[in-house]
Protein backbone atom coordinates (compact mmCIF):
# COMPACT_ATOMS: atom_id res chain seq x y z
CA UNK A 1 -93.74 168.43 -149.26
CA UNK A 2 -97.42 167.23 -149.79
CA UNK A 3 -98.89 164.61 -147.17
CA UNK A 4 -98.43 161.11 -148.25
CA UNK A 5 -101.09 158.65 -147.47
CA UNK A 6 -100.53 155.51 -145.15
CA UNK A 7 -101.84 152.15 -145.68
CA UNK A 8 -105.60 152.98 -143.98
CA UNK A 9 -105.77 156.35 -145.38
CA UNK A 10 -104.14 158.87 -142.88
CA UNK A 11 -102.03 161.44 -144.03
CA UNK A 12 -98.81 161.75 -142.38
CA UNK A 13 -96.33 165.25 -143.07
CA UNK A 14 -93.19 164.32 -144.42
CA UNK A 15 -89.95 166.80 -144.75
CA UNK A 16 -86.91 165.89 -147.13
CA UNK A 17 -83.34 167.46 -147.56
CA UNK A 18 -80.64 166.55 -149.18
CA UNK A 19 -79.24 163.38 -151.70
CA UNK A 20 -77.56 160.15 -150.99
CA UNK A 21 -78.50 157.20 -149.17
CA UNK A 22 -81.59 157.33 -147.21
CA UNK A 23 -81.73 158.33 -143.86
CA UNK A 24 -85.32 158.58 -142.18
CA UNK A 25 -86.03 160.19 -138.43
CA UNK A 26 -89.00 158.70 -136.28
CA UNK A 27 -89.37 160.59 -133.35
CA UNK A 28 -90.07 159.97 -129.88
CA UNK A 29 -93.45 160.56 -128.29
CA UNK A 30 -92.80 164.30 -127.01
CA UNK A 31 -91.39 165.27 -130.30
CA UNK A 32 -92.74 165.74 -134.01
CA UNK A 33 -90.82 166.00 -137.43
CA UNK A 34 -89.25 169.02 -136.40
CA UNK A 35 -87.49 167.38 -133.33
CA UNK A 36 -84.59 165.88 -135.71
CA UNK A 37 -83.40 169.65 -136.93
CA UNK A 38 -80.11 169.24 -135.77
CA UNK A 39 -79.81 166.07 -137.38
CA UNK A 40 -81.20 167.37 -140.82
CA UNK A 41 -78.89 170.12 -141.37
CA UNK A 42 -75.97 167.90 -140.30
CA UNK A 43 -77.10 165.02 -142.35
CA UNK A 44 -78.30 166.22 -145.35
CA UNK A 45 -75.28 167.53 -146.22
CA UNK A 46 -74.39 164.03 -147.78
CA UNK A 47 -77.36 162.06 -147.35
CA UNK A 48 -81.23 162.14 -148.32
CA UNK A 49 -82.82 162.93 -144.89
CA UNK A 50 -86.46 162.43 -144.49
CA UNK A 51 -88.42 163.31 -141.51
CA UNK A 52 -92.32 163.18 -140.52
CA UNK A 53 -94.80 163.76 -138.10
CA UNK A 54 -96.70 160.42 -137.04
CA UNK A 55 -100.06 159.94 -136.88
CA UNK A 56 -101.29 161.90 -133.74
CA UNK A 57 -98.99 164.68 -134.04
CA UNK A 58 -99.86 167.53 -136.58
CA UNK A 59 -99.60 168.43 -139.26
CA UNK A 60 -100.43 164.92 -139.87
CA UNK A 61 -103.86 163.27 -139.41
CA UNK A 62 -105.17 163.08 -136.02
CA UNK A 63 -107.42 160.11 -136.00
CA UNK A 64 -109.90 160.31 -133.11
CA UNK A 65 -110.40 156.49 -133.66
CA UNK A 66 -107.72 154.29 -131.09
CA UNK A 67 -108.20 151.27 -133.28
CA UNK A 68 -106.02 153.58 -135.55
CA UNK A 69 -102.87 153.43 -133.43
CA UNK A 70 -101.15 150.25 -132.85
CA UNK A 71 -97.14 149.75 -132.56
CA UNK A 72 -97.40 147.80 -135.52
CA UNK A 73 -99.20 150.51 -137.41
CA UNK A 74 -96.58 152.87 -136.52
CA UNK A 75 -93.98 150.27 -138.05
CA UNK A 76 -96.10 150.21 -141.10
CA UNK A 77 -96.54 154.05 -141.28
CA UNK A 78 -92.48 154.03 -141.79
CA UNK A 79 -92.43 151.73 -144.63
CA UNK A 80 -95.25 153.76 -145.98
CA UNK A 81 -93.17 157.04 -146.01
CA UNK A 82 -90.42 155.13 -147.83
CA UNK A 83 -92.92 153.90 -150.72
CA UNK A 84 -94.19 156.58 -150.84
CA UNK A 85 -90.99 158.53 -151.84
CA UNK A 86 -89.84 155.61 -153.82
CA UNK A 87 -87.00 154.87 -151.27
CA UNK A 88 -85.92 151.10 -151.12
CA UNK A 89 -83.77 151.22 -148.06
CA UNK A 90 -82.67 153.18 -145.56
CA UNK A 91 -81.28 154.21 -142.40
CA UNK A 92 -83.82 153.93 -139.33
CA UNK A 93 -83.15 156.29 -137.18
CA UNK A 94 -85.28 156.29 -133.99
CA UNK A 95 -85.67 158.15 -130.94
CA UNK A 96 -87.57 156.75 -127.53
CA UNK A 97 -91.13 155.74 -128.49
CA UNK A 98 -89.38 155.79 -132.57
CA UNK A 99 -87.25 153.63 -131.36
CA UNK A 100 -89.32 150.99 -130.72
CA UNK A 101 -90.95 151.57 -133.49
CA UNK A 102 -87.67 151.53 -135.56
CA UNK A 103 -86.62 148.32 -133.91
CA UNK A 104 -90.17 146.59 -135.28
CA UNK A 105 -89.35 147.61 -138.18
CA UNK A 106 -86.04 146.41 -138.45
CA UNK A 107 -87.21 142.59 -137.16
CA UNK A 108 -90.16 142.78 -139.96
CA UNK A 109 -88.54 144.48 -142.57
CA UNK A 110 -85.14 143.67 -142.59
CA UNK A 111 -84.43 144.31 -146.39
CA UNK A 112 -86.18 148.05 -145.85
CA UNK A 113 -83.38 149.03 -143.12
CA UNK A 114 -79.68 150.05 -144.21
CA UNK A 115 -79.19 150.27 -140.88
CA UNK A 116 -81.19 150.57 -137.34
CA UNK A 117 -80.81 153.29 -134.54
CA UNK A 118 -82.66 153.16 -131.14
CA UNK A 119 -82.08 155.86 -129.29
CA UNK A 120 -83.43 156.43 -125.44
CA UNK A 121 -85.35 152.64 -125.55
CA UNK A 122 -87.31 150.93 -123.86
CA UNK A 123 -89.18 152.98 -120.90
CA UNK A 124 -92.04 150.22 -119.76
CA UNK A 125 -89.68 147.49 -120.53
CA UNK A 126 -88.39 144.95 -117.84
CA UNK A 127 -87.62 141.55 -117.35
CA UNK A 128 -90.16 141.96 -114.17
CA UNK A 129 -93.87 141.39 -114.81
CA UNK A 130 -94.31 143.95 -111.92
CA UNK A 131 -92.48 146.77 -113.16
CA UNK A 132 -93.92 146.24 -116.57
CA UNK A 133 -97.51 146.24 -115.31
CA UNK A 134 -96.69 149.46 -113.15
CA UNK A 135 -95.68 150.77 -116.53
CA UNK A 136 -98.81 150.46 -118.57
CA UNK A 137 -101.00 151.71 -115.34
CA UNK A 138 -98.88 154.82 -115.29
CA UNK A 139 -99.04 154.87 -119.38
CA UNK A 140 -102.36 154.82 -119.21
CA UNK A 141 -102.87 157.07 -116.59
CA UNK A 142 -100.45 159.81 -118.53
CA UNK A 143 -103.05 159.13 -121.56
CA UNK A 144 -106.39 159.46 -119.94
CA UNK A 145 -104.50 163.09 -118.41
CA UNK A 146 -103.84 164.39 -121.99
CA UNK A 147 -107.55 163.96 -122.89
CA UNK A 148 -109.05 165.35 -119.49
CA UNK A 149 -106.09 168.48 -118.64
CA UNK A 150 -105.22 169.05 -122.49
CA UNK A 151 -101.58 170.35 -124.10
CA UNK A 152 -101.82 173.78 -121.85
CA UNK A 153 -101.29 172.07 -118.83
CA UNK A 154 -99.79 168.26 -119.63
CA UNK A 155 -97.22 169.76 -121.80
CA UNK A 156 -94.60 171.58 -119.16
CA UNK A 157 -95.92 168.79 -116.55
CA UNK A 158 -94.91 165.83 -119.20
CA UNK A 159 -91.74 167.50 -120.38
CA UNK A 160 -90.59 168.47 -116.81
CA UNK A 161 -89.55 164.69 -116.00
CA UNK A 162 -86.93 163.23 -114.02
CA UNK A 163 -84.34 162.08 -117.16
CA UNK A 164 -85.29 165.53 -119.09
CA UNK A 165 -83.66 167.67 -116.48
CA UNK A 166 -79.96 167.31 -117.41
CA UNK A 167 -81.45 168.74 -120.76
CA UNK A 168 -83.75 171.41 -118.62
CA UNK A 169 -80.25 173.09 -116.86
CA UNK A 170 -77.67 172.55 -119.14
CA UNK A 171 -79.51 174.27 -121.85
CA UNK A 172 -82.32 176.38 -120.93
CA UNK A 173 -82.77 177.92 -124.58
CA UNK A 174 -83.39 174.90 -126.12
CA UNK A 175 -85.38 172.58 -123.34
CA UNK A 176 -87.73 175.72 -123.88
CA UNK A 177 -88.15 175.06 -127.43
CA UNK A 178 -88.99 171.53 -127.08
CA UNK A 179 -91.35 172.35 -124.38
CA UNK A 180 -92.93 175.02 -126.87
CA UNK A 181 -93.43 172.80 -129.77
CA UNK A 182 -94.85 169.91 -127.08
CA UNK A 183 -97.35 172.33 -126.08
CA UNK A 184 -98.39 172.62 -130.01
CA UNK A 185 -99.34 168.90 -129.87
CA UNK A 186 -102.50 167.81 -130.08
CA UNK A 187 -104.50 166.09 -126.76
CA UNK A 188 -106.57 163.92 -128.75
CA UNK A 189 -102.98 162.61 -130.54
CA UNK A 190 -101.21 162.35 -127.53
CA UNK A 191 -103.75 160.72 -125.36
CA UNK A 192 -104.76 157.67 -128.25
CA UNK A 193 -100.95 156.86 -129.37
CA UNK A 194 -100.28 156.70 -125.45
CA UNK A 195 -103.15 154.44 -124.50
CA UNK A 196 -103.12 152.57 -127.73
CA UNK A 197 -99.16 152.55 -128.62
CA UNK A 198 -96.97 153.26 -125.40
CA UNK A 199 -99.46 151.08 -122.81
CA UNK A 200 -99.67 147.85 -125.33
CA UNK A 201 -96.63 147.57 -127.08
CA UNK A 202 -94.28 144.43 -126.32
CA UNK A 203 -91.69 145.30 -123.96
CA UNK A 204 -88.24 144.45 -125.55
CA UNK A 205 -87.61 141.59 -123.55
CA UNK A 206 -90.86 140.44 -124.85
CA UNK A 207 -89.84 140.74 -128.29
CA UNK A 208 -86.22 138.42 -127.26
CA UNK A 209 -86.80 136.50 -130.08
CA UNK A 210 -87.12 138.79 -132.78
CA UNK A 211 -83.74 140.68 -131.27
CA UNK A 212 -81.80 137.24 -131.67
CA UNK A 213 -82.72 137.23 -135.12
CA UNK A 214 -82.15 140.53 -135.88
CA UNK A 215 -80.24 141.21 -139.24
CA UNK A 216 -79.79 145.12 -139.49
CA UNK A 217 -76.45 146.53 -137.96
CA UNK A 218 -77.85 148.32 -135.19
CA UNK A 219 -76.55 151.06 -133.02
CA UNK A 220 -77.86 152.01 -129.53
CA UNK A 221 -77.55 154.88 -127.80
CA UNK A 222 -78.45 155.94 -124.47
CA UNK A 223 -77.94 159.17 -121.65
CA UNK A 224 -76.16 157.82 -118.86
CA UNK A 225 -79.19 159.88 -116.87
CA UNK A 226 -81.44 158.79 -118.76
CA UNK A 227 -82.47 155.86 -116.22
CA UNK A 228 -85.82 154.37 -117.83
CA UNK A 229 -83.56 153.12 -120.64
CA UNK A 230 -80.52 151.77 -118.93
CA UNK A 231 -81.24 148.73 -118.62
CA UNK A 232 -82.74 148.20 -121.46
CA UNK A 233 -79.83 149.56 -124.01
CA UNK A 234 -77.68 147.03 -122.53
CA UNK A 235 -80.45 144.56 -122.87
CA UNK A 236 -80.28 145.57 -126.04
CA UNK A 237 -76.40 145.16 -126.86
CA UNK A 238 -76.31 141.86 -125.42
CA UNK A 239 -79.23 140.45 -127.15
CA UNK A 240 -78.93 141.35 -131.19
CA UNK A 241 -75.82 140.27 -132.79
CA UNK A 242 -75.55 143.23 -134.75
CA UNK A 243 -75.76 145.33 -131.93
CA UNK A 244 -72.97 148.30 -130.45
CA UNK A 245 -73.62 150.71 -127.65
CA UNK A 246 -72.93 154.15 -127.10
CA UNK A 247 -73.53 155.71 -123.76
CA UNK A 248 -73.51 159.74 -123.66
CA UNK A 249 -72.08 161.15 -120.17
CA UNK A 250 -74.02 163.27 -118.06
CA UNK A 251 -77.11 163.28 -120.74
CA UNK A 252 -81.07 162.20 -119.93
CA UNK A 253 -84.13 161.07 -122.26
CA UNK A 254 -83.46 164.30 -124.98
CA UNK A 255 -80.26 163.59 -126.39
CA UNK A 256 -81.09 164.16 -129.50
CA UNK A 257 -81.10 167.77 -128.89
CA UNK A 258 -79.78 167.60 -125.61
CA UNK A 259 -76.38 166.32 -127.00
CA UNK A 260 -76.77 166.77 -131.03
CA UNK A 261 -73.12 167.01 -131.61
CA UNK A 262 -72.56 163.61 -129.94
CA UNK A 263 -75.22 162.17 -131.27
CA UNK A 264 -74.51 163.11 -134.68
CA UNK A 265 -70.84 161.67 -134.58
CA UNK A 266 -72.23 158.39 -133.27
CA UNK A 267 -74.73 158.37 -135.78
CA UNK A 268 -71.97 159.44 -138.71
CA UNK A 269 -69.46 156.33 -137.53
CA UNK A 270 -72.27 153.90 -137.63
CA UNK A 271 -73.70 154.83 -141.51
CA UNK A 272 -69.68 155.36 -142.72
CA UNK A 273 -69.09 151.66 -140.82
CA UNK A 274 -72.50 150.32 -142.56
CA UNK A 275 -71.49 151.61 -145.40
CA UNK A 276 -67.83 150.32 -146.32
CA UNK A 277 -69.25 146.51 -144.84
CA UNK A 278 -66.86 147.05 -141.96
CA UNK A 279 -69.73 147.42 -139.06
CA UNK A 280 -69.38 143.65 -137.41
CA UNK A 281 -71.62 141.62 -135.86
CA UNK A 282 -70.14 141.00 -131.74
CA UNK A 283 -71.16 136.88 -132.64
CA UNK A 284 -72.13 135.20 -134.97
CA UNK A 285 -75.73 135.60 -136.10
């Protein structure tokens, strides 16, 4: 698949498989187009599947320029895949950092989104200014460490954290693999969408509003050990009316990988639901 060009130029790598109705991966902030593998083979057996590497994270563009990474850029690089490959709507389907990013897109472009996944959300977010402001020091902190240690050393140290060891223990093979392909990151990437993305985005209970209004049938999942997002994927439930929940047992940040089958199921009951109109909202919107 060639690179398709976003709205300021960048070139962003883009994978499809498979025909149907759209379903497009955004991955979280430790993971690249090739994190959503399990989901692509299992998907794209009935649907279109399309999957790409954001800015930052090669083989895209690696812009060396932070004015070039915003949350809302990264909800404008999604709808630029889709024109890109001609695809009206689809399924959203985000993980951690892409799931924030999935969510913006969902609240400003309702009539892109089938349907809206967020997956392990909302790490920095809280309903106390504190803990929020402890968030973006540490965010930024974790950036400026990319740019001064590099991927040799911030790779194992960032993937070795305390909701990603469920995934280190109970599977060994594969919380190697996604410690590999972290290590084939980029610094520069990682350090700019941190400092410029993860450490200024709205926190979700900043973005109330927006979630109250929120027309896409959305489905939230969350590890039950996965403790920065707690909180927030009940938040999340009981603030958009379109909203169900899905808790995995005994599962951290990963779960994509770390619990694909589950996943996958949750993610197959919400598209058939979507589908046949039969998804409801829990009030009325």
């Amino acid at each position: 698949m060639p690179l398709i060009t976003a709205r300021d130029g960048t070139k962003l790598y883009v994978e499809e498989a498979g025909q149907g109705s759209p379903v497009i991966f955004v991955h979280e902030y430790a993971g690249d187009f090739r994190t959503w593998e399990p989901q692509m083979r299992f998907f794209s057996r009935s649907h279109r599947c399309i999957t790409f590497s954001q800015r930052g994270y090669p083989p895209s563009d690696i812009p060396d320029d932070g004015a070039r990474y915003s949350q809302d850029i990264a909800r404008d690089d999604i709808i630029a895949v889709l024109d890109a490959l001609n695809v009206d709507k689809a399924h959203v389907v985000g993980h951690s950092m892409g799931a924030a990013t999935a969510l913006h897109a969902g609240i400003h472009y309702p009539d892109r989104c089938l349907s809206v996944t967020a997956a392990g959300c909302g790490y920095g977010s809280s309903p106390d200014v504190k803990v929020v402001e402890e968030g973006r020091a540490a965010s930024r902190a974790t950036g400026e460490a990319f740019a001064k240690e590099g991927m040799a050393v911030m790779a194992p140290r960032y993937a070795d954290g305390a909701t990603r060891q469920t995934h280190k223990y109970k599977d060994p093979r594969g919380y190697a693999e996604f410690v590999q392909m972290l290590g084939e990151h980029s610094a520069t990437g990682h350090a700019l969408t941190m400092l410029h993305v993860q450490a200024k985005r709205p926190t979700l209970w900043d973005m109330e509003a927006g979630l109250k209004a929120f027309k896409p049938p959305l489905l939230v999942l969350v590890g039950d050990e996965d403790d920065w997002c707690l909180e927030s994927s009940v938040f999340l439930k009981r603030t958009v009316p379109t909203a169900g929940l899905v808790v995995i047992p005994r599962s951290g940040h990963t779960i994509t990988s770390e619990e694909p089958a589950a996943f996958n199921a949750a993610l197959a009951d919400l598209i058939t639901n979507v589908e046949t109109g039969s998804w409801m909202n829990h009030r009325a919107p």
